[in-house]
N, C-alpha and C. Protein backbone atom coordinates (compact mmCIF):
# COMPACT_ATOMS: atom_id res chain seq x y z
N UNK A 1 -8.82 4.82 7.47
CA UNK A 1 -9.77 5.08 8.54
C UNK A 1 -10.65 3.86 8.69
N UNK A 2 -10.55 3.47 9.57
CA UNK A 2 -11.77 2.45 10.07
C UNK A 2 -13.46 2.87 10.66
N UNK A 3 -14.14 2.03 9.91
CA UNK A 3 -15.79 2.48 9.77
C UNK A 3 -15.90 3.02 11.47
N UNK A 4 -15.43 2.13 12.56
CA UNK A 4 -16.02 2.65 13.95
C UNK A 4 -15.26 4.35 14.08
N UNK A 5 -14.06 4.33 13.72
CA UNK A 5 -13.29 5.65 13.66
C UNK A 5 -14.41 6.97 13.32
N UNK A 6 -14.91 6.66 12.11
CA UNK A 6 -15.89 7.58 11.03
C UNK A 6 -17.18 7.83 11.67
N UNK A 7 -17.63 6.96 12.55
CA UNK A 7 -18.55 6.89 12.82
C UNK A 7 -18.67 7.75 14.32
N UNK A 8 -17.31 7.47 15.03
CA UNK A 8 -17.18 8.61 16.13
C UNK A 8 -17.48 9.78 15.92
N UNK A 9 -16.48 9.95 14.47
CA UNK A 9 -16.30 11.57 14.27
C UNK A 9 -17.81 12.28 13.87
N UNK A 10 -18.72 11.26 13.27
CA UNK A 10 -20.13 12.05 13.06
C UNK A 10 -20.22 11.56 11.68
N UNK A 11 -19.34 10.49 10.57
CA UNK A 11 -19.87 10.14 9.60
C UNK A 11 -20.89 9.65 9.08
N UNK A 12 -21.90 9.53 8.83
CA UNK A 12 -22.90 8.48 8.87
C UNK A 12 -22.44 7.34 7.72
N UNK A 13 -22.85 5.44 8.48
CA UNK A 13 -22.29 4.69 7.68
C UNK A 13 -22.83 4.91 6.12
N UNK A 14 -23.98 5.51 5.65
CA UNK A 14 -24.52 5.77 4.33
C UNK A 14 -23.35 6.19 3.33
N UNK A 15 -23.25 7.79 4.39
CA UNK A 15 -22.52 8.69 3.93
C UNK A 15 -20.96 7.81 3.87
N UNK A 16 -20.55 6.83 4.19
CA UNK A 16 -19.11 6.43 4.27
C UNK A 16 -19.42 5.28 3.21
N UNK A 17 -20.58 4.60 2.58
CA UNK A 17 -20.47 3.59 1.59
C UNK A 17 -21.13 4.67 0.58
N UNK A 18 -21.41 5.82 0.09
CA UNK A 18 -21.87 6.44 -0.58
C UNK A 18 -20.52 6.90 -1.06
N UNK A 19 -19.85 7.06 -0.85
CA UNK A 19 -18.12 7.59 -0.89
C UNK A 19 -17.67 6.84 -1.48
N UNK A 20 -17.44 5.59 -0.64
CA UNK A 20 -16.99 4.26 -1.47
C UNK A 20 -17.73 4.07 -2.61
N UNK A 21 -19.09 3.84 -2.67
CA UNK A 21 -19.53 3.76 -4.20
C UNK A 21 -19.28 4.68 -5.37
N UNK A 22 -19.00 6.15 -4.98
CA UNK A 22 -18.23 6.90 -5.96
C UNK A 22 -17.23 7.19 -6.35
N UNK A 23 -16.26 6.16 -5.41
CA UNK A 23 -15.23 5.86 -5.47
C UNK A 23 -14.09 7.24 -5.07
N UNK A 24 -14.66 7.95 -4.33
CA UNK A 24 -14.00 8.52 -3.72
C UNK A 24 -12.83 8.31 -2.56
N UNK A 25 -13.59 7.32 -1.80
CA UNK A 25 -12.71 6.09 -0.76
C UNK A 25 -12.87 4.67 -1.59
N UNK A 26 -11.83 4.46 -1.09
CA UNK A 26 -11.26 2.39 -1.13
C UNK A 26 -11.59 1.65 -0.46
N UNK A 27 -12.37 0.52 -0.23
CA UNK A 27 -12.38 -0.04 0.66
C UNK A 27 -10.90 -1.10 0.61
N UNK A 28 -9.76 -0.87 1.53
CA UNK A 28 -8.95 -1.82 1.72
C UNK A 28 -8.83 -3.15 2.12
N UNK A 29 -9.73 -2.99 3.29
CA UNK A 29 -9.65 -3.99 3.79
C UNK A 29 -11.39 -4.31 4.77
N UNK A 30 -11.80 -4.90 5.31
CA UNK A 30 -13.59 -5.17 5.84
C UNK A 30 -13.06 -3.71 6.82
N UNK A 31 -13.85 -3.17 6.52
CA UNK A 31 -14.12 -2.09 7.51
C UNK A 31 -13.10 -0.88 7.90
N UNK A 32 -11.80 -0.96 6.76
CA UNK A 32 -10.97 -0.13 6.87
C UNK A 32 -10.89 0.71 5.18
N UNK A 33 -10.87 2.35 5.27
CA UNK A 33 -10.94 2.55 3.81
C UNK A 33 -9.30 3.87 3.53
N UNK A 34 -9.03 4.34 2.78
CA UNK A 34 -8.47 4.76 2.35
C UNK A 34 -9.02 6.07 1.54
N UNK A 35 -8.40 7.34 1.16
CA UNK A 35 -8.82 8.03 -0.53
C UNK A 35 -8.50 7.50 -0.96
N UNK A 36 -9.09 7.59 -2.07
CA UNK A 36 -9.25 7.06 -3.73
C UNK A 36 -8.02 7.45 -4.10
N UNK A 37 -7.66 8.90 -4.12
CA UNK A 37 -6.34 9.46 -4.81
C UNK A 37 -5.06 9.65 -4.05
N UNK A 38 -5.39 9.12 -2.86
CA UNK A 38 -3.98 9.23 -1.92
C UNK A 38 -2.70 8.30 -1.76
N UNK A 39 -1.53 9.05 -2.03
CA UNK A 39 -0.56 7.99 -2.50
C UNK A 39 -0.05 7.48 -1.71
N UNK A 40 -0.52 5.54 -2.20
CA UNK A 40 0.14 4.89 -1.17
C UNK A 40 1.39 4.44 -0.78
N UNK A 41 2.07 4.83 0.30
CA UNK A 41 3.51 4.54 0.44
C UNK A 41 3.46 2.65 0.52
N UNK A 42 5.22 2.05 0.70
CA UNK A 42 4.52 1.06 0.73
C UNK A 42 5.04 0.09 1.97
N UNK A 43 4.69 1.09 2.84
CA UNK A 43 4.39 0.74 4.36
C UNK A 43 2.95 0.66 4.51
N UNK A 44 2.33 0.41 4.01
CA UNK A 44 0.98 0.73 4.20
C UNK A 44 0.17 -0.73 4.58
N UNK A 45 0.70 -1.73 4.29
CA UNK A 45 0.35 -2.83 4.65
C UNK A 45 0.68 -2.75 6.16
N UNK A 46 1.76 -2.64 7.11
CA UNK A 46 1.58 -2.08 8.30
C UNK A 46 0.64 -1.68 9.12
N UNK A 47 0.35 -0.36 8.65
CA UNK A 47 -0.59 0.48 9.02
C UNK A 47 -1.96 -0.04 9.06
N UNK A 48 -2.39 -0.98 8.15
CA UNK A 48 -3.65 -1.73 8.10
C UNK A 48 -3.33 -3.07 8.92
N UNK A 49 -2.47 -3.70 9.19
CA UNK A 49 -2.27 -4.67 10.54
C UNK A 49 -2.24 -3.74 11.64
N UNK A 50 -1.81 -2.86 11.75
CA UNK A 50 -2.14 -1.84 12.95
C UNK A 50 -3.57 -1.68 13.24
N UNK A 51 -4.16 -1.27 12.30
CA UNK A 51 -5.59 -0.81 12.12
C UNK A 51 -6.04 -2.37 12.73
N UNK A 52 -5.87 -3.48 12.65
CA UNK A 52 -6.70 -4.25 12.77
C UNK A 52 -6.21 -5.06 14.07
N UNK A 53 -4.90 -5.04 14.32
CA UNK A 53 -4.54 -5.83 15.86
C UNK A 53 -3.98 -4.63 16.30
N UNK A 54 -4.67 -3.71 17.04
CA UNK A 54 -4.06 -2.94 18.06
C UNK A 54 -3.17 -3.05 19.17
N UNK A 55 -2.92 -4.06 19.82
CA UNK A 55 -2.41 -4.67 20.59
C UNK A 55 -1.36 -5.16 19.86
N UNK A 56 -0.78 -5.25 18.82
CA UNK A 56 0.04 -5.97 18.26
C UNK A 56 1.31 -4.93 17.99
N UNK A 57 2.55 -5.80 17.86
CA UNK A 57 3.50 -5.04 17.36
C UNK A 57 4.48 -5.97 16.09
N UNK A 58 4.52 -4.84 15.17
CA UNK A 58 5.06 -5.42 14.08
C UNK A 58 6.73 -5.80 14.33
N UNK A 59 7.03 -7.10 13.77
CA UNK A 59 7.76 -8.13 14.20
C UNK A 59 8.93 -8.51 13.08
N UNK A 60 10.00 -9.09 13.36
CA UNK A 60 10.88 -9.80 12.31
C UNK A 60 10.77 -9.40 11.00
N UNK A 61 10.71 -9.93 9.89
CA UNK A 61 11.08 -9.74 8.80
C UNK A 61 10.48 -8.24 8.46
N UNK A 62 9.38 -8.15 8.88
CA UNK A 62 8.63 -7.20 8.54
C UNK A 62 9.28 -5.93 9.30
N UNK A 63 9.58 -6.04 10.28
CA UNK A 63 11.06 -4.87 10.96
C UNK A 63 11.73 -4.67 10.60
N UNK A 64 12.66 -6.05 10.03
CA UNK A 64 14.06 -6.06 9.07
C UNK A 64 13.53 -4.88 8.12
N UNK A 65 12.44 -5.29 7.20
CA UNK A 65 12.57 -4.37 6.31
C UNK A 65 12.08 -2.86 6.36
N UNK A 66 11.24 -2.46 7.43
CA UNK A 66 11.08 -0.90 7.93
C UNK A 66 12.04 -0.47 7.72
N UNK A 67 13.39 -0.87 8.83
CA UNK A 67 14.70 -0.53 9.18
C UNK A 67 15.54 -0.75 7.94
N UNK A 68 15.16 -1.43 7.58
CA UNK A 68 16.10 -1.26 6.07
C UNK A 68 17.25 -2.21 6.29
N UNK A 69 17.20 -3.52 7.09
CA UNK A 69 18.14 -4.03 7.04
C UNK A 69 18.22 -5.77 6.37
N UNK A 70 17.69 -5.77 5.16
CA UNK A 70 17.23 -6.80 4.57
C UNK A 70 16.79 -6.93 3.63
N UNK A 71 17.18 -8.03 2.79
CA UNK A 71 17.38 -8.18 1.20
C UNK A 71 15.72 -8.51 0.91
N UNK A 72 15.46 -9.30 1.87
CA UNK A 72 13.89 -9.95 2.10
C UNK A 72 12.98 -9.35 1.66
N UNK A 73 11.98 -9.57 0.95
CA UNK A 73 10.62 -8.90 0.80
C UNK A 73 9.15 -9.94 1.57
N UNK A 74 8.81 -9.29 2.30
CA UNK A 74 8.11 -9.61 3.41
C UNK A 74 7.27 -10.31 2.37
N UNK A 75 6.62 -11.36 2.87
CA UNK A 75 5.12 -11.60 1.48
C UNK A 75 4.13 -12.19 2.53
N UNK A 76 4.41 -11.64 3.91
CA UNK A 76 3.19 -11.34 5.11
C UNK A 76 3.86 -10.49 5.83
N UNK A 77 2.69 -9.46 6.51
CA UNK A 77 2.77 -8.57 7.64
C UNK A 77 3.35 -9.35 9.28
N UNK A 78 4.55 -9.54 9.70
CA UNK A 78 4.68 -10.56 10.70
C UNK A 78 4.27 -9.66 11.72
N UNK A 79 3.68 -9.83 12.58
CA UNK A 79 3.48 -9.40 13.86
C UNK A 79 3.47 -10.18 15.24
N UNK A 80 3.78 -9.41 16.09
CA UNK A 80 3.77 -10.19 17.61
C UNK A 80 2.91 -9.63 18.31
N UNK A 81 1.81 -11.27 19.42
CA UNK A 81 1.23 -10.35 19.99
C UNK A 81 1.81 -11.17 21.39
N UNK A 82 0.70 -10.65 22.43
CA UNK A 82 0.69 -11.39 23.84
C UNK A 82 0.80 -12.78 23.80
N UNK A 83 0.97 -13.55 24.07
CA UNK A 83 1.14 -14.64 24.44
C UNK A 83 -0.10 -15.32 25.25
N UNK A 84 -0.59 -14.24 25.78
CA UNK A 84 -2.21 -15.02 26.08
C UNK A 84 -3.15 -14.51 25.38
N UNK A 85 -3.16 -13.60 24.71
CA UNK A 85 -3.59 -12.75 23.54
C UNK A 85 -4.14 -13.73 22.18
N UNK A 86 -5.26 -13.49 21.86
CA UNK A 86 -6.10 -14.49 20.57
C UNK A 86 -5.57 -14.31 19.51
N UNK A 87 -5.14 -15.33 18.81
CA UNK A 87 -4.70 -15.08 17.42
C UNK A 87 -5.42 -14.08 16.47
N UNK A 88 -5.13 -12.94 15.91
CA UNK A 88 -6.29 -12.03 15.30
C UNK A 88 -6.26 -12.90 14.14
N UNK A 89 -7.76 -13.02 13.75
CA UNK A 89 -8.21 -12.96 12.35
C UNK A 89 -7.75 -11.22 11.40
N UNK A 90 -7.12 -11.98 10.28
CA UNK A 90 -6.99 -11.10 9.42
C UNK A 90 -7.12 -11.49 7.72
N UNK A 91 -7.85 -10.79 7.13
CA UNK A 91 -7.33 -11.95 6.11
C UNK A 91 -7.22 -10.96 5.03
N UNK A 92 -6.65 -9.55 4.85
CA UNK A 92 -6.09 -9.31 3.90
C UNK A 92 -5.65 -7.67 4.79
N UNK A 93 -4.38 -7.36 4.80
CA UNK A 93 -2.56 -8.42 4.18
C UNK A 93 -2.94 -9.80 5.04
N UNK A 94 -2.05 -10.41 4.44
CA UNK A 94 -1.83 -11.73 4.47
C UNK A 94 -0.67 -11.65 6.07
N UNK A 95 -1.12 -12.21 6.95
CA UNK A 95 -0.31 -12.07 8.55
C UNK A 95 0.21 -13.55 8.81
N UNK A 96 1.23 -13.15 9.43
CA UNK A 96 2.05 -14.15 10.33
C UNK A 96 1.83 -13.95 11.39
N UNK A 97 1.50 -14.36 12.50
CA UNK A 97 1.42 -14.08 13.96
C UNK A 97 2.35 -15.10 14.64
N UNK A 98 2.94 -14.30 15.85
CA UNK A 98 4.12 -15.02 16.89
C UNK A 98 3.24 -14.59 17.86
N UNK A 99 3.38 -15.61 19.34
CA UNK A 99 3.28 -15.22 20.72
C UNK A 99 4.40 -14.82 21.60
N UNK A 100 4.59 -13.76 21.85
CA UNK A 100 5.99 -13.09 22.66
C UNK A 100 5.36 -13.01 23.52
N UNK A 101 5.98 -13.41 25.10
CA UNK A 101 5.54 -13.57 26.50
C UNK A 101 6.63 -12.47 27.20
N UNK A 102 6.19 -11.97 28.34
CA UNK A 102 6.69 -11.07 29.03
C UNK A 102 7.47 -9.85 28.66
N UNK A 103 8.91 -9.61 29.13
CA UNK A 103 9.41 -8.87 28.53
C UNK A 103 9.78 -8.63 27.21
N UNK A 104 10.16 -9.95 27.10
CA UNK A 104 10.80 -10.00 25.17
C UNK A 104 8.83 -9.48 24.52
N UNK A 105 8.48 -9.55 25.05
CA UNK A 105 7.17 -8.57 24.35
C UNK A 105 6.97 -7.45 24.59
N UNK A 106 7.24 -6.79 25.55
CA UNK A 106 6.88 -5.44 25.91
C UNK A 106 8.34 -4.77 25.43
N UNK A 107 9.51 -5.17 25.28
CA UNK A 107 10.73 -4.26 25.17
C UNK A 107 10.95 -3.93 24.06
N UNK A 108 11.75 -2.73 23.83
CA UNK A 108 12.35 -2.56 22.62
C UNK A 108 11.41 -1.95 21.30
N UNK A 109 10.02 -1.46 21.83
CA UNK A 109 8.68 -1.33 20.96
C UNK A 109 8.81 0.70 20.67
N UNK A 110 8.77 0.60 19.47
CA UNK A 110 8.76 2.50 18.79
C UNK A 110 7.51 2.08 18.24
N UNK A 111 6.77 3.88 18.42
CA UNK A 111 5.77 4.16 17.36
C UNK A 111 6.48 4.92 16.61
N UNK A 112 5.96 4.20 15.10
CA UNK A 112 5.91 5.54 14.07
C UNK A 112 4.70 5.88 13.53
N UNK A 113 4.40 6.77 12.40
CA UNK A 113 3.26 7.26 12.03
C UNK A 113 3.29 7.00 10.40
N UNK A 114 2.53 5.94 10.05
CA UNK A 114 2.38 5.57 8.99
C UNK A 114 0.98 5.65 8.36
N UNK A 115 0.60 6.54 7.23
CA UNK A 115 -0.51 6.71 6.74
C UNK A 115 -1.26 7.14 8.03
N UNK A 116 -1.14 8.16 8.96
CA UNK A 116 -1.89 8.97 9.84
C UNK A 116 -2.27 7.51 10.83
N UNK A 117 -1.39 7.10 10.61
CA UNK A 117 -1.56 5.72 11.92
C UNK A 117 -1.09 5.49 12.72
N UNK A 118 -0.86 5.30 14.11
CA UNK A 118 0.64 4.76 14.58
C UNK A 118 0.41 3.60 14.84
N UNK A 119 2.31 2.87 14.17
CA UNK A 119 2.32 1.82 14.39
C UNK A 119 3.16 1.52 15.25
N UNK A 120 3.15 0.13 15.69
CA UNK A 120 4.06 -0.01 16.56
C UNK A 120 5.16 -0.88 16.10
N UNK A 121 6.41 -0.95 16.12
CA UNK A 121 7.11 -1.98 15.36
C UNK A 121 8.45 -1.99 16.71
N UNK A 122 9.01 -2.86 16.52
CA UNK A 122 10.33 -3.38 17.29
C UNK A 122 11.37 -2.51 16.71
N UNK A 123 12.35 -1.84 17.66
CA UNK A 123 13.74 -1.33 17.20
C UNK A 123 14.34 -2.27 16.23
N UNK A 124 15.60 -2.05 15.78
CA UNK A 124 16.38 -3.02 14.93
C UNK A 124 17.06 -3.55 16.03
N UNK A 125 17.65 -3.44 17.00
CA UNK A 125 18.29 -4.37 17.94
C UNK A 125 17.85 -5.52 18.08
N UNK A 126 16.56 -4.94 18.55
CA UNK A 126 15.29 -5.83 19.42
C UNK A 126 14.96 -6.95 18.47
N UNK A 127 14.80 -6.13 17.03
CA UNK A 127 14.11 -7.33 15.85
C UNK A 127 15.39 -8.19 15.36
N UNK A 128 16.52 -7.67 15.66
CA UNK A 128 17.89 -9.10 15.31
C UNK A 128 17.54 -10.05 16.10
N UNK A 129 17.46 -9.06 17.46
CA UNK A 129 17.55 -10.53 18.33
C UNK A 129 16.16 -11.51 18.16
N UNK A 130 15.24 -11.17 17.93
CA UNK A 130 14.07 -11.91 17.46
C UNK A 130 14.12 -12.49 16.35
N UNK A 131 14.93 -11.94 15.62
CA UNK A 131 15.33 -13.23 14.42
C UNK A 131 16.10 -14.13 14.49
N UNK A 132 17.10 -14.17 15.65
CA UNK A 132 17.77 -15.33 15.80
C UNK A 132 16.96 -16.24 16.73
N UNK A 133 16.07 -15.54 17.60
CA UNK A 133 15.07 -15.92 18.41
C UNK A 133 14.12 -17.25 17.58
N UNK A 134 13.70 -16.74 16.50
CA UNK A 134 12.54 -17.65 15.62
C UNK A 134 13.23 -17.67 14.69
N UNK A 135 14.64 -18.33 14.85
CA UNK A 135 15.26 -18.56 13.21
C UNK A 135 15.01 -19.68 12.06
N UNK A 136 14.21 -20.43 12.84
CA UNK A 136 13.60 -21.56 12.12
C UNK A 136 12.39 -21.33 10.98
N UNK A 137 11.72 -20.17 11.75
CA UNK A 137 10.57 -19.32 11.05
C UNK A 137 11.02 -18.33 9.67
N UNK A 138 12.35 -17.75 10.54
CA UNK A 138 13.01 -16.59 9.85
C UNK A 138 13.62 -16.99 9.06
N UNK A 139 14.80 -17.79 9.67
CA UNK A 139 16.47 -18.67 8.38
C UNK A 139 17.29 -17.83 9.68
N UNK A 140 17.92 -18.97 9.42
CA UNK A 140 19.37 -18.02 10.46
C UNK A 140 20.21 -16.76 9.52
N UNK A 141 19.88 -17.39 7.97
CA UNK A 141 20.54 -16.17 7.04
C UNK A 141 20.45 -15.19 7.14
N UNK A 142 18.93 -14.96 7.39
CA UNK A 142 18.27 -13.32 7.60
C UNK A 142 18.51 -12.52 8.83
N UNK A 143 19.05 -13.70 9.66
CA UNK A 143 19.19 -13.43 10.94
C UNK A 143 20.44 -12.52 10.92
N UNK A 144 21.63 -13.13 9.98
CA UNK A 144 23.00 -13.11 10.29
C UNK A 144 23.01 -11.70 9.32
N UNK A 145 22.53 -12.08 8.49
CA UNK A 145 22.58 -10.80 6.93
C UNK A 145 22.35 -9.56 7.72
N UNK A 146 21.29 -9.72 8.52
CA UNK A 146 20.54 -8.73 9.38
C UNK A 146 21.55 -7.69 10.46
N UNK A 147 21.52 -8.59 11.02
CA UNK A 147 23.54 -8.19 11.61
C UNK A 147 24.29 -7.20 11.41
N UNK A 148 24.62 -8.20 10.47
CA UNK A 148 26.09 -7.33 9.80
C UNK A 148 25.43 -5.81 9.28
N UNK A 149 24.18 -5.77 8.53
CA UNK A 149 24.02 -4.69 8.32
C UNK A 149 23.90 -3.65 9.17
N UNK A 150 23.27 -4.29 10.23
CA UNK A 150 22.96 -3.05 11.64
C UNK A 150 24.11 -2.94 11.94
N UNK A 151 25.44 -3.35 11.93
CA UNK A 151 26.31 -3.90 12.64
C UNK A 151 27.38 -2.21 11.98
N UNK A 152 26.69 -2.05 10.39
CA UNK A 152 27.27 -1.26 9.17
C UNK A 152 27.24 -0.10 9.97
N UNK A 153 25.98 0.38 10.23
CA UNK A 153 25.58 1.42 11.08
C UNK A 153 26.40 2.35 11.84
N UNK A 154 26.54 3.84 11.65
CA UNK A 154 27.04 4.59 12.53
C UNK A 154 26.51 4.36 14.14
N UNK A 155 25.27 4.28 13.91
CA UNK A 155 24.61 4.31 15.21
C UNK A 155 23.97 3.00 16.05
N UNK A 156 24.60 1.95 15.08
CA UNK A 156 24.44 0.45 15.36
C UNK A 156 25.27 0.53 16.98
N UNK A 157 25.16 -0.55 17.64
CA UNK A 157 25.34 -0.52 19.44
C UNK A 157 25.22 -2.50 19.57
N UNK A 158 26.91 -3.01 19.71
CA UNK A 158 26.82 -4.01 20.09
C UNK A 158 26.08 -4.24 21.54
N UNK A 159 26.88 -3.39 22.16
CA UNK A 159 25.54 -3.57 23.33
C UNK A 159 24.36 -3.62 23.61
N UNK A 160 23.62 -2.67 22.93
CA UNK A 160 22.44 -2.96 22.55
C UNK A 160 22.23 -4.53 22.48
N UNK A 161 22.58 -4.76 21.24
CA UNK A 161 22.31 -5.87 21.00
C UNK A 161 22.44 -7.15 21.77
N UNK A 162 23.17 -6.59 22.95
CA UNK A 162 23.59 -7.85 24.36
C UNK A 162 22.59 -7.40 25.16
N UNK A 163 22.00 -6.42 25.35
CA UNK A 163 21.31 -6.58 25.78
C UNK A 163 19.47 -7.18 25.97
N UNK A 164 19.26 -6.65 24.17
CA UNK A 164 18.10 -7.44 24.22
C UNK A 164 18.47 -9.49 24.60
N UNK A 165 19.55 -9.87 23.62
CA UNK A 165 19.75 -10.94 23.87
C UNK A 165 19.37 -11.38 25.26
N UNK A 166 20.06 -10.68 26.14
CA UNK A 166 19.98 -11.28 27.77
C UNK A 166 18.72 -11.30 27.82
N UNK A 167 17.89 -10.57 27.52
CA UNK A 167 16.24 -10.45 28.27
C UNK A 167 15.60 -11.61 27.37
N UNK A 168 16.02 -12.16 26.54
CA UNK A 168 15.33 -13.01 25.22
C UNK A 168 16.09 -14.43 25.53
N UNK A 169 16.66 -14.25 26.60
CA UNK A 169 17.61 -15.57 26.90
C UNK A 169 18.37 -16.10 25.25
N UNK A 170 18.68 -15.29 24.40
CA UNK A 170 19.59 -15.40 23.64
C UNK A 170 21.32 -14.81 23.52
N UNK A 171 21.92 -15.15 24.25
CA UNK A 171 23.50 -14.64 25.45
C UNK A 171 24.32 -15.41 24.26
N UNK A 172 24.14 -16.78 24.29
CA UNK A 172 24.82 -17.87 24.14
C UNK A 172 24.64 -18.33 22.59
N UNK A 173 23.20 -18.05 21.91
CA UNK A 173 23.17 -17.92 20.57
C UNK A 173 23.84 -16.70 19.66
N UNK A 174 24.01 -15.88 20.51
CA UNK A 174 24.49 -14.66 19.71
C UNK A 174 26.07 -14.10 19.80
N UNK A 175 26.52 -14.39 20.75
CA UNK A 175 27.62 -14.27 20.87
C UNK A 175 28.75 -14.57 20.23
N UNK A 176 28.62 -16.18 19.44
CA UNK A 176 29.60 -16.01 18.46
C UNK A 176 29.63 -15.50 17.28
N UNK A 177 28.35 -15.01 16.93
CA UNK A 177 28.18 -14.20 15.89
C UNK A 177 28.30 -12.99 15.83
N UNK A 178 28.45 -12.19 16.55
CA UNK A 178 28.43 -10.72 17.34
C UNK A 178 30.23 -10.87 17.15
N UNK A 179 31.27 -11.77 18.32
CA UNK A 179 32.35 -11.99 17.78
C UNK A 179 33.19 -11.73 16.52
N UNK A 180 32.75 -12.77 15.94
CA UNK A 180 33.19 -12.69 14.18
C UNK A 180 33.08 -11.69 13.89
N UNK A 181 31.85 -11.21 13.89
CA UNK A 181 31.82 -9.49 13.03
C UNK A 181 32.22 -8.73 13.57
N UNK A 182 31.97 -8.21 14.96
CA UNK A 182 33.18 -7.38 15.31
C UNK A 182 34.58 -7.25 15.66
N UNK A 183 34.99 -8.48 14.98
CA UNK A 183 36.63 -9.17 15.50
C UNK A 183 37.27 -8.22 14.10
């Protein structure tokens, strides 16, 4: 919960650092707290980049691994925002920020509900193609690894995946890789 949140509902800020000092709540992060005894899943770094760039949607590696399609362990929250949009200050989780412009920003975006939060994160289609998108950032490995696993999928959809490409002007990067694996 974030202090302005608490403060809607009728908390008083006393009453919300009086908590924290008995350690009833956590303070997680400046102005965001937690219970003391509530178990944290460990999506939860998410949910607190949520909490803090609203406007933002969680991005690449950090998708890969929601979706479960990656060996990777994130060691920042990546997120995407607007493209004319201010870089958020964050400084604990530790963030990556991308600027996604137009569609390749608005498409392909699910909420889920993490720690009574919703977040917003990229489909797995959407986040392949954004990893081949910023593969310099990413590795083309993670890109390709990424793939094949969605690729494993009952409910994996090469098309799909042609299609975000087209909107990401990635047609021509992805295609021979899409090939191979489904040849």
């Amino acid at each position: 919960m974030r202090t302005t949140e608490a403060l809607d509902i009728g908390i008083h800020r006393r009453t919300l650092y009086g908590l924290r000092d008995e350690g009833i709540l956590v303070a997680v992060s400046r102005g965001v707290y937690q219970l003391a005894e509530m178990e944290v899943p460990p999506e939860i770094n998410l949910a607190e980049v949520a909490t803090r760039v609203p406007n933002g949607v969680i991005c690449l590696v950090s998708a890969l691994a929601f979706h479960e399609l990656t060996t990777q362990i994130p060691h920042y929250v990546w997120v995407a925002v607007d493209r004319k949009a201010r870089k958020p200050t964050v400084k604990f989780p530790a963030v990556r920020v991308f600027h996604f412009s137009g569609k390749a920003f608005t498409i392909g975006i699910e909420s889920h509900r993490i720690v009574h939060q919703t977040v917003r994160i990229y489909n797995a289609p959407k986040t392949i193609i954004d990893c081949f998108r910023w593969r310099k950032a990413v590795g083309l490995d993670v890109a390709i690894e990424a793939t094949r696993e969605y690729l494993k999928r009952s409910d994996s959809s090469p098309a799909k995946l042609m299609e975000y490409a087209k909107v990401c002007g990635m047609e021509k990067r992805v295609i021979p890789y899409l090939e191979a694996m489904t040849a």
